[in-house]
PDB file of N, CA and C in Angstrom:
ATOM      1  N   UNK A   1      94.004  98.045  80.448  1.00  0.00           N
ATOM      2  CA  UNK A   1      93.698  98.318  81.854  1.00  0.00           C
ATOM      3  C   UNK A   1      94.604  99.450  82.337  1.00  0.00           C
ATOM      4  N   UNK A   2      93.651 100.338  82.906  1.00  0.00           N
ATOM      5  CA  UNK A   2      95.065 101.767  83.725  1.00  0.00           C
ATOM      6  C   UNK A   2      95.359 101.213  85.079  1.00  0.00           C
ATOM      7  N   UNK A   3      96.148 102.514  85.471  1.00  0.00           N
ATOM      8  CA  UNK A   3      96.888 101.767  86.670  1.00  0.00           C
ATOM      9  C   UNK A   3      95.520 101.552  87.631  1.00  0.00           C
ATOM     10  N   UNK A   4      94.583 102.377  87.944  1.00  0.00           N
ATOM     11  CA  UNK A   4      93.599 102.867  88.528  1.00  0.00           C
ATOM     12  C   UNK A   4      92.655 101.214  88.335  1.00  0.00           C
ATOM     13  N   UNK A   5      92.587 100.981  87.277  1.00  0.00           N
ATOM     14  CA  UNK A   5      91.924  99.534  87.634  1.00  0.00           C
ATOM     15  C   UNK A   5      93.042  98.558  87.888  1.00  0.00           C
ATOM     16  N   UNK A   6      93.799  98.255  87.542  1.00  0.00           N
ATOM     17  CA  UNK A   6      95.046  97.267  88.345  1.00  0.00           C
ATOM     18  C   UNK A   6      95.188  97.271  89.667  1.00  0.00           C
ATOM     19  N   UNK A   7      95.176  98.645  90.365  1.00  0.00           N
ATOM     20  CA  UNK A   7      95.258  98.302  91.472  1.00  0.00           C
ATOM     21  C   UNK A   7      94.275  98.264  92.570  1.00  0.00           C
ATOM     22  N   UNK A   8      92.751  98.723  91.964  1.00  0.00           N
ATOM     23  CA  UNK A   8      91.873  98.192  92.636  1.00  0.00           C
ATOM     24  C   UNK A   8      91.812  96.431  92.360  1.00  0.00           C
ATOM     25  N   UNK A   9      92.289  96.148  91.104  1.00  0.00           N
ATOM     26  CA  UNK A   9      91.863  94.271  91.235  1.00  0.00           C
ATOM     27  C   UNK A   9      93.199  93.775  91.729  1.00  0.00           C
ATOM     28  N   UNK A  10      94.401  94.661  92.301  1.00  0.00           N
ATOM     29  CA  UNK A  10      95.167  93.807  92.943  1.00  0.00           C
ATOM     30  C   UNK A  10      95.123  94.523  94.444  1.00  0.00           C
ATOM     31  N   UNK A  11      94.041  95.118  94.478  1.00  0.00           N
ATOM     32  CA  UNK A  11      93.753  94.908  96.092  1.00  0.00           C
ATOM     33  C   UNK A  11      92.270  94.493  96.472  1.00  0.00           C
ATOM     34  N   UNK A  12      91.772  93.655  95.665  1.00  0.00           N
ATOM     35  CA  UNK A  12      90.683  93.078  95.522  1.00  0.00           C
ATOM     36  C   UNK A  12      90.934  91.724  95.926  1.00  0.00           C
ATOM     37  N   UNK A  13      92.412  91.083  95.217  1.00  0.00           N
ATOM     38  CA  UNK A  13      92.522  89.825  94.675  1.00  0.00           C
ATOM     39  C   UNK A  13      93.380  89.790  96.717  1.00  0.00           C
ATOM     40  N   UNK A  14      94.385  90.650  96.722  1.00  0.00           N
ATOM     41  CA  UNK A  14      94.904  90.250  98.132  1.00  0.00           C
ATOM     42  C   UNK A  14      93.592  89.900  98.905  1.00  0.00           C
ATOM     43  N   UNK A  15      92.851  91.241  98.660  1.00  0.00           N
ATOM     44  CA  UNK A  15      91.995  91.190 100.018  1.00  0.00           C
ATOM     45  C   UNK A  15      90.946  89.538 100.050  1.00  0.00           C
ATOM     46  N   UNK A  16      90.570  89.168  98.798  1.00  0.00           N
ATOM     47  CA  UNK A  16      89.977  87.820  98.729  1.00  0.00           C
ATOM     48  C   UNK A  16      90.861  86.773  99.262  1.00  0.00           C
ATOM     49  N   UNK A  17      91.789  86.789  98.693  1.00  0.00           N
ATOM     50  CA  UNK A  17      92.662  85.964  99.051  1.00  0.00           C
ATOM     51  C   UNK A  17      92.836  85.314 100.578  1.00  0.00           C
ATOM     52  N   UNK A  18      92.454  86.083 100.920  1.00  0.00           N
ATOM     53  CA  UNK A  18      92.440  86.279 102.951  1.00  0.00           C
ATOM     54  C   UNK A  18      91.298  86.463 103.535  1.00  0.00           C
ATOM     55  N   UNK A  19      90.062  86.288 102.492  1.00  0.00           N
ATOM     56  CA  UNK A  19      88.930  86.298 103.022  1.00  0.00           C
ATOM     57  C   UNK A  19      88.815  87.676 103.906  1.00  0.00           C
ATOM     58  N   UNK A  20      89.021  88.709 103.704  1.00  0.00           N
ATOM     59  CA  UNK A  20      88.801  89.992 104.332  1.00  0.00           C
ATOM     60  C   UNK A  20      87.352  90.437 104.095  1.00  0.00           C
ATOM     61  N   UNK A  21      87.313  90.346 103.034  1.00  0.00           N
ATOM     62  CA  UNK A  21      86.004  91.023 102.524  1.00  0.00           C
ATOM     63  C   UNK A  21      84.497  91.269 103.488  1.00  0.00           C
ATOM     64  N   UNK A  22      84.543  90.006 104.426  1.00  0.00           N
ATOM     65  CA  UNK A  22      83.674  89.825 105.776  1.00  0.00           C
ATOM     66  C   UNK A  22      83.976  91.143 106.874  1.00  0.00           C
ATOM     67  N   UNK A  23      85.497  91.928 106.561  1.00  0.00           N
ATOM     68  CA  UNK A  23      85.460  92.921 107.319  1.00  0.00           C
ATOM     69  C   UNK A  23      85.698  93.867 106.753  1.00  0.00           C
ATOM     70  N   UNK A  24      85.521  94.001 105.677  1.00  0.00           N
ATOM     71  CA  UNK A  24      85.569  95.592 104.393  1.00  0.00           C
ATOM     72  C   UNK A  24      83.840  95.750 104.512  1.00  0.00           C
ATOM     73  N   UNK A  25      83.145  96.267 105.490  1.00  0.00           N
ATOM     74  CA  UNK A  25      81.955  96.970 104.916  1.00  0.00           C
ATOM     75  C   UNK A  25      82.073  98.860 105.180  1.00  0.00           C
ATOM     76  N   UNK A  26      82.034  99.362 105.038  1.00  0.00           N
ATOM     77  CA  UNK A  26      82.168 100.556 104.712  1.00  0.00           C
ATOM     78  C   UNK A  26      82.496 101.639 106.284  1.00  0.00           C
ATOM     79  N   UNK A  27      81.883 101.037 107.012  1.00  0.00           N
ATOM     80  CA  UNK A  27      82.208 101.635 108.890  1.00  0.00           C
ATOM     81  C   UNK A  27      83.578 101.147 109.160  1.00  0.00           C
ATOM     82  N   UNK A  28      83.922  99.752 108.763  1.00  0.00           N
ATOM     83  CA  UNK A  28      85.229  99.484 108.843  1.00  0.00           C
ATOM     84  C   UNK A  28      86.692 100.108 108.424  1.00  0.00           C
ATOM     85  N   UNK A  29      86.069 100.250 106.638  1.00  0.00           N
ATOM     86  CA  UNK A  29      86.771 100.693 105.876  1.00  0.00           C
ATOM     87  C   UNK A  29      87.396 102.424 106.084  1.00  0.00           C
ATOM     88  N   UNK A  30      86.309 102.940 106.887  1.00  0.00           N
ATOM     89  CA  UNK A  30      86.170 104.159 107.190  1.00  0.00           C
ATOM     90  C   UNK A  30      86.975 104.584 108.391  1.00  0.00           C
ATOM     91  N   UNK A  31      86.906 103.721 109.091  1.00  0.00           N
ATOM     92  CA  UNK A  31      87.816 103.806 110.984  1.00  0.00           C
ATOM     93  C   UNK A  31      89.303 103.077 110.267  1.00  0.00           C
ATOM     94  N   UNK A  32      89.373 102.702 109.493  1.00  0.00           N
ATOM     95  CA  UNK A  32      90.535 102.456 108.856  1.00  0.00           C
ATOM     96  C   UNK A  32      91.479 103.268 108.282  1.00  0.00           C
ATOM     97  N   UNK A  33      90.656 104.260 107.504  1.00  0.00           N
ATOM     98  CA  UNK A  33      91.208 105.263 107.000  1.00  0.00           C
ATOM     99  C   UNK A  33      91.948 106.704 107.985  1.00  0.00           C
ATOM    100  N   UNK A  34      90.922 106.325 109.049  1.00  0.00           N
ATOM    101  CA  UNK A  34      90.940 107.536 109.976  1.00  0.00           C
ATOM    102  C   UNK A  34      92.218 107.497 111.131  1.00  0.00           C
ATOM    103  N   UNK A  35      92.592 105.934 111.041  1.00  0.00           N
ATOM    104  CA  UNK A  35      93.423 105.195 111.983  1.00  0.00           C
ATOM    105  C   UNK A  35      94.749 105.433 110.879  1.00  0.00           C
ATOM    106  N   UNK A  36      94.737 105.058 110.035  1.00  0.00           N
ATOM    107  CA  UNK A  36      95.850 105.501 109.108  1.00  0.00           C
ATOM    108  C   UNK A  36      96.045 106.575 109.196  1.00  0.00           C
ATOM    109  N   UNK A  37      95.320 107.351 109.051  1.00  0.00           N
ATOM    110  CA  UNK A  37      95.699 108.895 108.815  1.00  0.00           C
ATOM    111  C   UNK A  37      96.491 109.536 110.180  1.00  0.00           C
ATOM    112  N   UNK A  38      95.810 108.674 111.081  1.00  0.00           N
ATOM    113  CA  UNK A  38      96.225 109.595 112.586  1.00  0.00           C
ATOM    114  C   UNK A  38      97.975 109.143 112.843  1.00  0.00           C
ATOM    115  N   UNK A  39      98.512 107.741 112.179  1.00  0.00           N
ATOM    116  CA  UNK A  39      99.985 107.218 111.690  1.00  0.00           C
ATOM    117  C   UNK A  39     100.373 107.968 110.636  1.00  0.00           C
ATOM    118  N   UNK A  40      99.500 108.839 109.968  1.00  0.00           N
ATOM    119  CA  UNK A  40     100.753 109.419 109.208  1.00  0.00           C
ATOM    120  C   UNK A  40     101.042 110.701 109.652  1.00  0.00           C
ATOM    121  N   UNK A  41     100.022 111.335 110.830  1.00  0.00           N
ATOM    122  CA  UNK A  41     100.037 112.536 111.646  1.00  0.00           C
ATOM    123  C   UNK A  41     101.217 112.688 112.534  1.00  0.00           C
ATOM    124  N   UNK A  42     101.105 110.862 113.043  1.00  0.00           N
ATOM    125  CA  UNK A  42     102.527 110.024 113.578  1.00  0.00           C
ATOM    126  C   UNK A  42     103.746 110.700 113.285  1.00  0.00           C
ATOM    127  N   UNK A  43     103.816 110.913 112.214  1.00  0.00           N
ATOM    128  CA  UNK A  43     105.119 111.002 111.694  1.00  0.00           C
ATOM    129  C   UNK A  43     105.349 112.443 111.919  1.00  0.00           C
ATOM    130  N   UNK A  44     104.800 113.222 112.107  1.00  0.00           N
ATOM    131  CA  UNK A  44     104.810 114.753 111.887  1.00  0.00           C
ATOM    132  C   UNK A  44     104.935 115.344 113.714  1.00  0.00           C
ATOM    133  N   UNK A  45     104.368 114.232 114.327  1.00  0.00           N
ATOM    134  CA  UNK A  45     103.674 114.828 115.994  1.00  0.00           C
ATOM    135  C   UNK A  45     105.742 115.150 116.448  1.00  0.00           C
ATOM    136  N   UNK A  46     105.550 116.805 116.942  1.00  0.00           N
ATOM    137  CA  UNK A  46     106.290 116.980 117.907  1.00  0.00           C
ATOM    138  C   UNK A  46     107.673 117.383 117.026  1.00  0.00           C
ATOM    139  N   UNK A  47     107.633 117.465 115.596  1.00  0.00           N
ATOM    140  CA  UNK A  47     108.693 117.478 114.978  1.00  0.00           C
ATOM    141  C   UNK A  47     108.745 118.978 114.662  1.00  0.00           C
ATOM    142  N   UNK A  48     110.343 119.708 114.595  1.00  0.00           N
ATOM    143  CA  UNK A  48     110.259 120.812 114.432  1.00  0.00           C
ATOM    144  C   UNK A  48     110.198 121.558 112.928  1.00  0.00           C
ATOM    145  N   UNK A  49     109.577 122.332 112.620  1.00  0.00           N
ATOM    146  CA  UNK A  49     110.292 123.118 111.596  1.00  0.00           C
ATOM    147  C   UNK A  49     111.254 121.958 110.578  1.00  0.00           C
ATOM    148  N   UNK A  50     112.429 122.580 110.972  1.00  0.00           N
ATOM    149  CA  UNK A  50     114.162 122.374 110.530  1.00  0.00           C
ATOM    150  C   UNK A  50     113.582 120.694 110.210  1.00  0.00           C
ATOM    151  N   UNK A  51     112.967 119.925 110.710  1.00  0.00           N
ATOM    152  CA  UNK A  51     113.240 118.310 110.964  1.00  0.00           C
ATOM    153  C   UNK A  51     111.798 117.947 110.196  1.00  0.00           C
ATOM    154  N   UNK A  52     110.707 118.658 109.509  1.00  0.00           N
ATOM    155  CA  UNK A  52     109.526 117.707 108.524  1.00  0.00           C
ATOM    156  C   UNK A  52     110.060 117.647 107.398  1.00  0.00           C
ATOM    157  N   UNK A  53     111.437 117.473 106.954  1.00  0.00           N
ATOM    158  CA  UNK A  53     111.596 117.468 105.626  1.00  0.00           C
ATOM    159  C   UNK A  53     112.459 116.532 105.732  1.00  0.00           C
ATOM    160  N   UNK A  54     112.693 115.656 106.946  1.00  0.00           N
ATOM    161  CA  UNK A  54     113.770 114.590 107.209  1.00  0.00           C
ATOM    162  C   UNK A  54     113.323 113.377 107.915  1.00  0.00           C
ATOM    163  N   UNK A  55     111.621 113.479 107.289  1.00  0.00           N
ATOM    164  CA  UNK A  55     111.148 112.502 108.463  1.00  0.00           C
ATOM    165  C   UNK A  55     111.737 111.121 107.563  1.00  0.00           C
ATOM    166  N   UNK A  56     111.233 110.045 107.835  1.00  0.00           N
ATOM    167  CA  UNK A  56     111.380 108.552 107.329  1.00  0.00           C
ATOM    168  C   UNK A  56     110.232 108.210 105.948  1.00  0.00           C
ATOM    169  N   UNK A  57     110.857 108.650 104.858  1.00  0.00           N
ATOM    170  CA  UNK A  57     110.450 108.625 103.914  1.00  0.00           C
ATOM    171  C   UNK A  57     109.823 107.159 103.290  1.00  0.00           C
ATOM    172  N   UNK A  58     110.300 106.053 103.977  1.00  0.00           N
ATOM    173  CA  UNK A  58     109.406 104.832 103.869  1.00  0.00           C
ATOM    174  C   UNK A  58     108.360 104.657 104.550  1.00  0.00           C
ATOM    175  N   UNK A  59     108.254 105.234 105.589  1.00  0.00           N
ATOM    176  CA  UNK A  59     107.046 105.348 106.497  1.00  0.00           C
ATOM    177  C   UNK A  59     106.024 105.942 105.808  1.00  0.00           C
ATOM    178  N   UNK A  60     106.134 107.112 105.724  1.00  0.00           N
ATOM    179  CA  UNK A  60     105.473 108.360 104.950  1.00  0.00           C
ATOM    180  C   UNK A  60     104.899 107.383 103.700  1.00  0.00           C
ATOM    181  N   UNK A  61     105.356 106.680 102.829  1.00  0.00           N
ATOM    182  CA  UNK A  61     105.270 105.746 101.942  1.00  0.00           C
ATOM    183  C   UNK A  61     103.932 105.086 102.325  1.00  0.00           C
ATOM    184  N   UNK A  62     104.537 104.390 103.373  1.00  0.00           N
ATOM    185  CA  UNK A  62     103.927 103.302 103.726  1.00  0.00           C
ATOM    186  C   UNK A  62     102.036 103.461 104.006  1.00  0.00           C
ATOM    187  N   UNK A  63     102.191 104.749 104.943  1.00  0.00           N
ATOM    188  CA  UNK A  63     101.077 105.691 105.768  1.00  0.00           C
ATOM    189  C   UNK A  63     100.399 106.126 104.717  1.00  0.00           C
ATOM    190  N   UNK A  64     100.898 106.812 103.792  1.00  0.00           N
ATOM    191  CA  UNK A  64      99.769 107.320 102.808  1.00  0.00           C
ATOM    192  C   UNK A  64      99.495 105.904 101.512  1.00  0.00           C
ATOM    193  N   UNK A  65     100.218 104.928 101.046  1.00  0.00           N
ATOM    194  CA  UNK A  65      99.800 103.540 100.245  1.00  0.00           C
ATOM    195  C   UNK A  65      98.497 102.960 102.054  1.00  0.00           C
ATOM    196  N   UNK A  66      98.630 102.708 102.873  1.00  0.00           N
ATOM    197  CA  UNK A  66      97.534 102.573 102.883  1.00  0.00           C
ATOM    198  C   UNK A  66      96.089 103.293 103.501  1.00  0.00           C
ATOM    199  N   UNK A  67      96.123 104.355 103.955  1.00  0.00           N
ATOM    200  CA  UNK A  67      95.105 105.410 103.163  1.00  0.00           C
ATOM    201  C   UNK A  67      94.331 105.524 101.994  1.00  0.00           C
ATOM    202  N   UNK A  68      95.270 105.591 101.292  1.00  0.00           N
ATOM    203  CA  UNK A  68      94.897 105.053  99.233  1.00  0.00           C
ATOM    204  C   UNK A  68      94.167 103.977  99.431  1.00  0.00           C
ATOM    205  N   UNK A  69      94.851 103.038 100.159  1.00  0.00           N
ATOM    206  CA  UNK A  69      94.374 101.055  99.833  1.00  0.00           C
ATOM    207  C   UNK A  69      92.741 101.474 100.228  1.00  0.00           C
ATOM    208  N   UNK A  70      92.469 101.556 101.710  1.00  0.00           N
ATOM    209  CA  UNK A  70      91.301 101.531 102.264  1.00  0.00           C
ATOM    210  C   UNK A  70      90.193 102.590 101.721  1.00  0.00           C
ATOM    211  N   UNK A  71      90.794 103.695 100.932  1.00  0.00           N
ATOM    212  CA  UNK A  71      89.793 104.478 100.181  1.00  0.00           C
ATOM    213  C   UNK A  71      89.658 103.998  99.106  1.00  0.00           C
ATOM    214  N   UNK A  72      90.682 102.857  97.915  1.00  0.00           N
ATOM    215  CA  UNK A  72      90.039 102.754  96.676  1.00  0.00           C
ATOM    216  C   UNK A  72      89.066 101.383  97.468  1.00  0.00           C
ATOM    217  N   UNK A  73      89.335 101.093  98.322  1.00  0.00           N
ATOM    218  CA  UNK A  73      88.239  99.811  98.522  1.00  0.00           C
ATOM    219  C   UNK A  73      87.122 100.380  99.101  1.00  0.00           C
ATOM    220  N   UNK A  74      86.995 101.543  99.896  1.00  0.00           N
ATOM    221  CA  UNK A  74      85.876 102.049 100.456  1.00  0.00           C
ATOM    222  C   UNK A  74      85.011 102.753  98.810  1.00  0.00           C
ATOM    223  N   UNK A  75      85.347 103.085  98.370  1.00  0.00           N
ATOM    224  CA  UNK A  75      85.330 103.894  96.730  1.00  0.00           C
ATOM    225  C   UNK A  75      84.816 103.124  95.984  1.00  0.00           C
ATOM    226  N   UNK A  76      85.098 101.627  95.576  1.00  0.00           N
ATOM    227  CA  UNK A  76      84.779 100.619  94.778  1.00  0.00           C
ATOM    228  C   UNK A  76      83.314  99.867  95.624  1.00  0.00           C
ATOM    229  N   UNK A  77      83.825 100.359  96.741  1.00  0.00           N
ATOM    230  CA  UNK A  77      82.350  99.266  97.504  1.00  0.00           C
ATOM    231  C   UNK A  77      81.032 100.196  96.926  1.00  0.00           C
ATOM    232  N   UNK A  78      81.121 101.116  97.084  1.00  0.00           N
ATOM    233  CA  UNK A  78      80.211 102.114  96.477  1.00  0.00           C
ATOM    234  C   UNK A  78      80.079 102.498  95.152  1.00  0.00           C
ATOM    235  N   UNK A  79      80.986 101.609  94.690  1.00  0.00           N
ATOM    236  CA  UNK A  79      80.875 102.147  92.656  1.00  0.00           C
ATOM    237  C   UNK A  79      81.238 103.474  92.107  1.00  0.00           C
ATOM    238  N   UNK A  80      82.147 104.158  93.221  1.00  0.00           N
ATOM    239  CA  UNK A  80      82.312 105.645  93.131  1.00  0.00           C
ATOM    240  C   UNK A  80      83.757 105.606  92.444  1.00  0.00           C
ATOM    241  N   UNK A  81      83.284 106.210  91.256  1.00  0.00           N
ATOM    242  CA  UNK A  81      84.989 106.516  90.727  1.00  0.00           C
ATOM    243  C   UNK A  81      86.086 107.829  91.629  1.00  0.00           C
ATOM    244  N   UNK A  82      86.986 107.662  91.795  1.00  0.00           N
ATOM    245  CA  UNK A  82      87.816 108.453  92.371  1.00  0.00           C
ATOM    246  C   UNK A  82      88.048 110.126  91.860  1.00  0.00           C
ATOM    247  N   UNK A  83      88.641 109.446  90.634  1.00  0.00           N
ATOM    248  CA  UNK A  83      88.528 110.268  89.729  1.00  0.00           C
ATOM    249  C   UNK A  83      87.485 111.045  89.593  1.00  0.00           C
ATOM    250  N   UNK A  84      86.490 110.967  89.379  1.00  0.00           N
ATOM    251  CA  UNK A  84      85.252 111.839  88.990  1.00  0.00           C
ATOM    252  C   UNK A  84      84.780 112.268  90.604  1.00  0.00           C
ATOM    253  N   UNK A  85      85.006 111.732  91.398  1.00  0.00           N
ATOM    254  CA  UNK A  85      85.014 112.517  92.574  1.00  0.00           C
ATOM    255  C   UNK A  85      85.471 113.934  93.190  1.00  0.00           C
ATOM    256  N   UNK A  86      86.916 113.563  92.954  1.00  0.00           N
ATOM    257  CA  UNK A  86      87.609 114.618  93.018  1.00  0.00           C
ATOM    258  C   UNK A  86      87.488 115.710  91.909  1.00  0.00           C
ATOM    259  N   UNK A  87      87.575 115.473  91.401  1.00  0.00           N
ATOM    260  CA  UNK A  87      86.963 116.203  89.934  1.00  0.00           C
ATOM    261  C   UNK A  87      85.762 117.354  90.285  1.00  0.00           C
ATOM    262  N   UNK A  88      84.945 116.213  90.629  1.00  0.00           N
ATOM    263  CA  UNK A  88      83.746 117.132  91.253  1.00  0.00           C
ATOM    264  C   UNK A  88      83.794 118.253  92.480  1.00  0.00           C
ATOM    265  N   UNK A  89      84.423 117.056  93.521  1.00  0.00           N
ATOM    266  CA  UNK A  89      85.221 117.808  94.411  1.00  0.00           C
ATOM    267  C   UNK A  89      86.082 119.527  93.868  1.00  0.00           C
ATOM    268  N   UNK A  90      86.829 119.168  93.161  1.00  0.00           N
ATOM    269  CA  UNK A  90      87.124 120.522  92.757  1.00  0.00           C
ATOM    270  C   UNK A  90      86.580 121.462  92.211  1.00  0.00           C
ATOM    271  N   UNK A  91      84.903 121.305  91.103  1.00  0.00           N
ATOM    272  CA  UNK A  91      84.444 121.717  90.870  1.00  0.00           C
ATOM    273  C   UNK A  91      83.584 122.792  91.977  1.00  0.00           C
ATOM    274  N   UNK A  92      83.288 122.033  93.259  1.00  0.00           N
ATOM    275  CA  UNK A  92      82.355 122.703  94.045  1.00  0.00           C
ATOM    276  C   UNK A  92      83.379 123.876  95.000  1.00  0.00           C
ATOM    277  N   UNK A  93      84.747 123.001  95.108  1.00  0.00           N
ATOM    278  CA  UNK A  93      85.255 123.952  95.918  1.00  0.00           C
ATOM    279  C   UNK A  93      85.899 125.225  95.089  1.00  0.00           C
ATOM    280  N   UNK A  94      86.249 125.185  93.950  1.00  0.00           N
ATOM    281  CA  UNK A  94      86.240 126.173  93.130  1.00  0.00           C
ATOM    282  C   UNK A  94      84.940 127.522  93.234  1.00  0.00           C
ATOM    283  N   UNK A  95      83.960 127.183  93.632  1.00  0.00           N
ATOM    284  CA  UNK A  95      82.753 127.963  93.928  1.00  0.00           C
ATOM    285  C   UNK A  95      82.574 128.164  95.111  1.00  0.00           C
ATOM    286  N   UNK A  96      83.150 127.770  96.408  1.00  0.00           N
ATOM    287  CA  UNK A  96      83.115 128.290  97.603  1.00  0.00           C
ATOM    288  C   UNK A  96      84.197 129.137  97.813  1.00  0.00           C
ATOM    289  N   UNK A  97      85.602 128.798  96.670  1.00  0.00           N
ATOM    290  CA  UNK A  97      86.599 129.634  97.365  1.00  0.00           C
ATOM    291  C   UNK A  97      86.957 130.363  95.899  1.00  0.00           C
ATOM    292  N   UNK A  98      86.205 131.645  95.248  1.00  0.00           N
ATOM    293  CA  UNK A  98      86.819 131.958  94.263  1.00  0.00           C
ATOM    294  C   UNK A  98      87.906 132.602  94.589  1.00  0.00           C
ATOM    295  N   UNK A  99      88.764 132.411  93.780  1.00  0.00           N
ATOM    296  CA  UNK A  99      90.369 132.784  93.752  1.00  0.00           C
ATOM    297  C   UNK A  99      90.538 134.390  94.082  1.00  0.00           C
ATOM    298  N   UNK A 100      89.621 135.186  93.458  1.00  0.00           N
ATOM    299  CA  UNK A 100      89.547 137.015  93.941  1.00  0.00           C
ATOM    300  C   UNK A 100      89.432 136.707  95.047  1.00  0.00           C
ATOM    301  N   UNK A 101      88.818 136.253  96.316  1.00  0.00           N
ATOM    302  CA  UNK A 101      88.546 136.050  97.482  1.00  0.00           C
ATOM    303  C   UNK A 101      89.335 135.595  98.151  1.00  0.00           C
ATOM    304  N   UNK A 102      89.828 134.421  97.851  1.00  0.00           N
ATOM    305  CA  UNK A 102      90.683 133.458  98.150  1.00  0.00           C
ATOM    306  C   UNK A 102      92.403 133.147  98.364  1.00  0.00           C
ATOM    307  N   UNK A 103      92.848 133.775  97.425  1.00  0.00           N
ATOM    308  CA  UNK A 103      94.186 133.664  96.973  1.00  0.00           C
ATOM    309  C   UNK A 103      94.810 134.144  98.110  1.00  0.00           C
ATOM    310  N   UNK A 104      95.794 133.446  98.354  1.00  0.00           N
ATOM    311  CA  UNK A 104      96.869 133.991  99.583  1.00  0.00           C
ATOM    312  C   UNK A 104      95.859 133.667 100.985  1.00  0.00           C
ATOM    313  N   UNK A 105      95.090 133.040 101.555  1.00  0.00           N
ATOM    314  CA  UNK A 105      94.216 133.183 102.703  1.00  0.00           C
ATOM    315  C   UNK A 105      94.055 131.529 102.761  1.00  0.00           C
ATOM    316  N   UNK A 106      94.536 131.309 103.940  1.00  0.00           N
ATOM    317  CA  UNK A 106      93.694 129.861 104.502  1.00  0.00           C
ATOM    318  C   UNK A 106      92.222 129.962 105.355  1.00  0.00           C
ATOM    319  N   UNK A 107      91.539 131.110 105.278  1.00  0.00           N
ATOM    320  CA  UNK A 107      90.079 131.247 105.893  1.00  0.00           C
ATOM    321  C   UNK A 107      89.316 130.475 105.188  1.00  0.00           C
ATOM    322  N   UNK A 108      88.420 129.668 106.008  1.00  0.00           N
ATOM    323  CA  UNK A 108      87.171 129.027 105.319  1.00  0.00           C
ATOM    324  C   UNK A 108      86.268 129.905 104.845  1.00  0.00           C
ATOM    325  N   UNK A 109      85.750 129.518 103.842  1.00  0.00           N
ATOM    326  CA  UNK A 109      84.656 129.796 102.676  1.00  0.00           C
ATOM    327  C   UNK A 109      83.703 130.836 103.305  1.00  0.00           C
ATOM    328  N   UNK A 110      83.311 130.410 104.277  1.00  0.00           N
ATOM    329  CA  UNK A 110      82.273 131.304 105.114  1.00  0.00           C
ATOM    330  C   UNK A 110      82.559 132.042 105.589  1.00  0.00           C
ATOM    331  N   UNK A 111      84.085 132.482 105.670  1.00  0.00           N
ATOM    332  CA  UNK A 111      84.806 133.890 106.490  1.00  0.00           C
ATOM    333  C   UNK A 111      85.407 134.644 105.206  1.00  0.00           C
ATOM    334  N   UNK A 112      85.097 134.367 104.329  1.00  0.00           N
ATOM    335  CA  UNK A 112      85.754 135.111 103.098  1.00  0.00           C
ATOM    336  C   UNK A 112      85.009 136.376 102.703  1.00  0.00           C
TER     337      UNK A 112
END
């Protein structure tokens, strides 16, 4: 077993455990992710320069483990490997942003 299946069945086994599963359907799982994310934005809001490299490194921890949690469960509800996602993911964005175009520029694809 890789880590990648271990820790979807040990956040399978918590989440049974507690009978969650009645509120993991995929709209949930999704405003979950989005609610996490805006706590780990948390951490960044209002901070200067000199001070994002000193934020609270358990937090930061904490904020992005569950992000991860609610996407490998949003991911598994759908049978979607991660892996081959992103994968793909990189495949397509590799073709919107070729690197002659691209390199050194944060412009979107369509302003290139």
């Amino acid at each position: 077993m890789d880590k990648y299946d271990k820790i979807i069945k040990e956040l399978i086994q918590f989440r049974d455990d507690r009978d969650w599963k009645q509120f993991h359907d995929s709209k949930n799982l999704a405003l979950a992710i989005s609610i996490e994310a805006a706590e780990l934005n948390e951490l960044f809001l209002w901070k200067k320069e000199n001070e994002i490299d000193n934020i609270n490194i358990d937090r930061l921890k904490e904020e992005i483990a569950d992000i991860l949690s609610f996407t490998f469960l949003l991911a598994e509800k759908h049978n979607l490997d991660i892996f081959d996602i992103v994968s793909e993911k990189i495949k397509n964005n590799a073709l919107k942003y070729p690197v002659d175009k691209s390199k050194g520029t944060s412009k979107k694809y369509n302003e290139l």
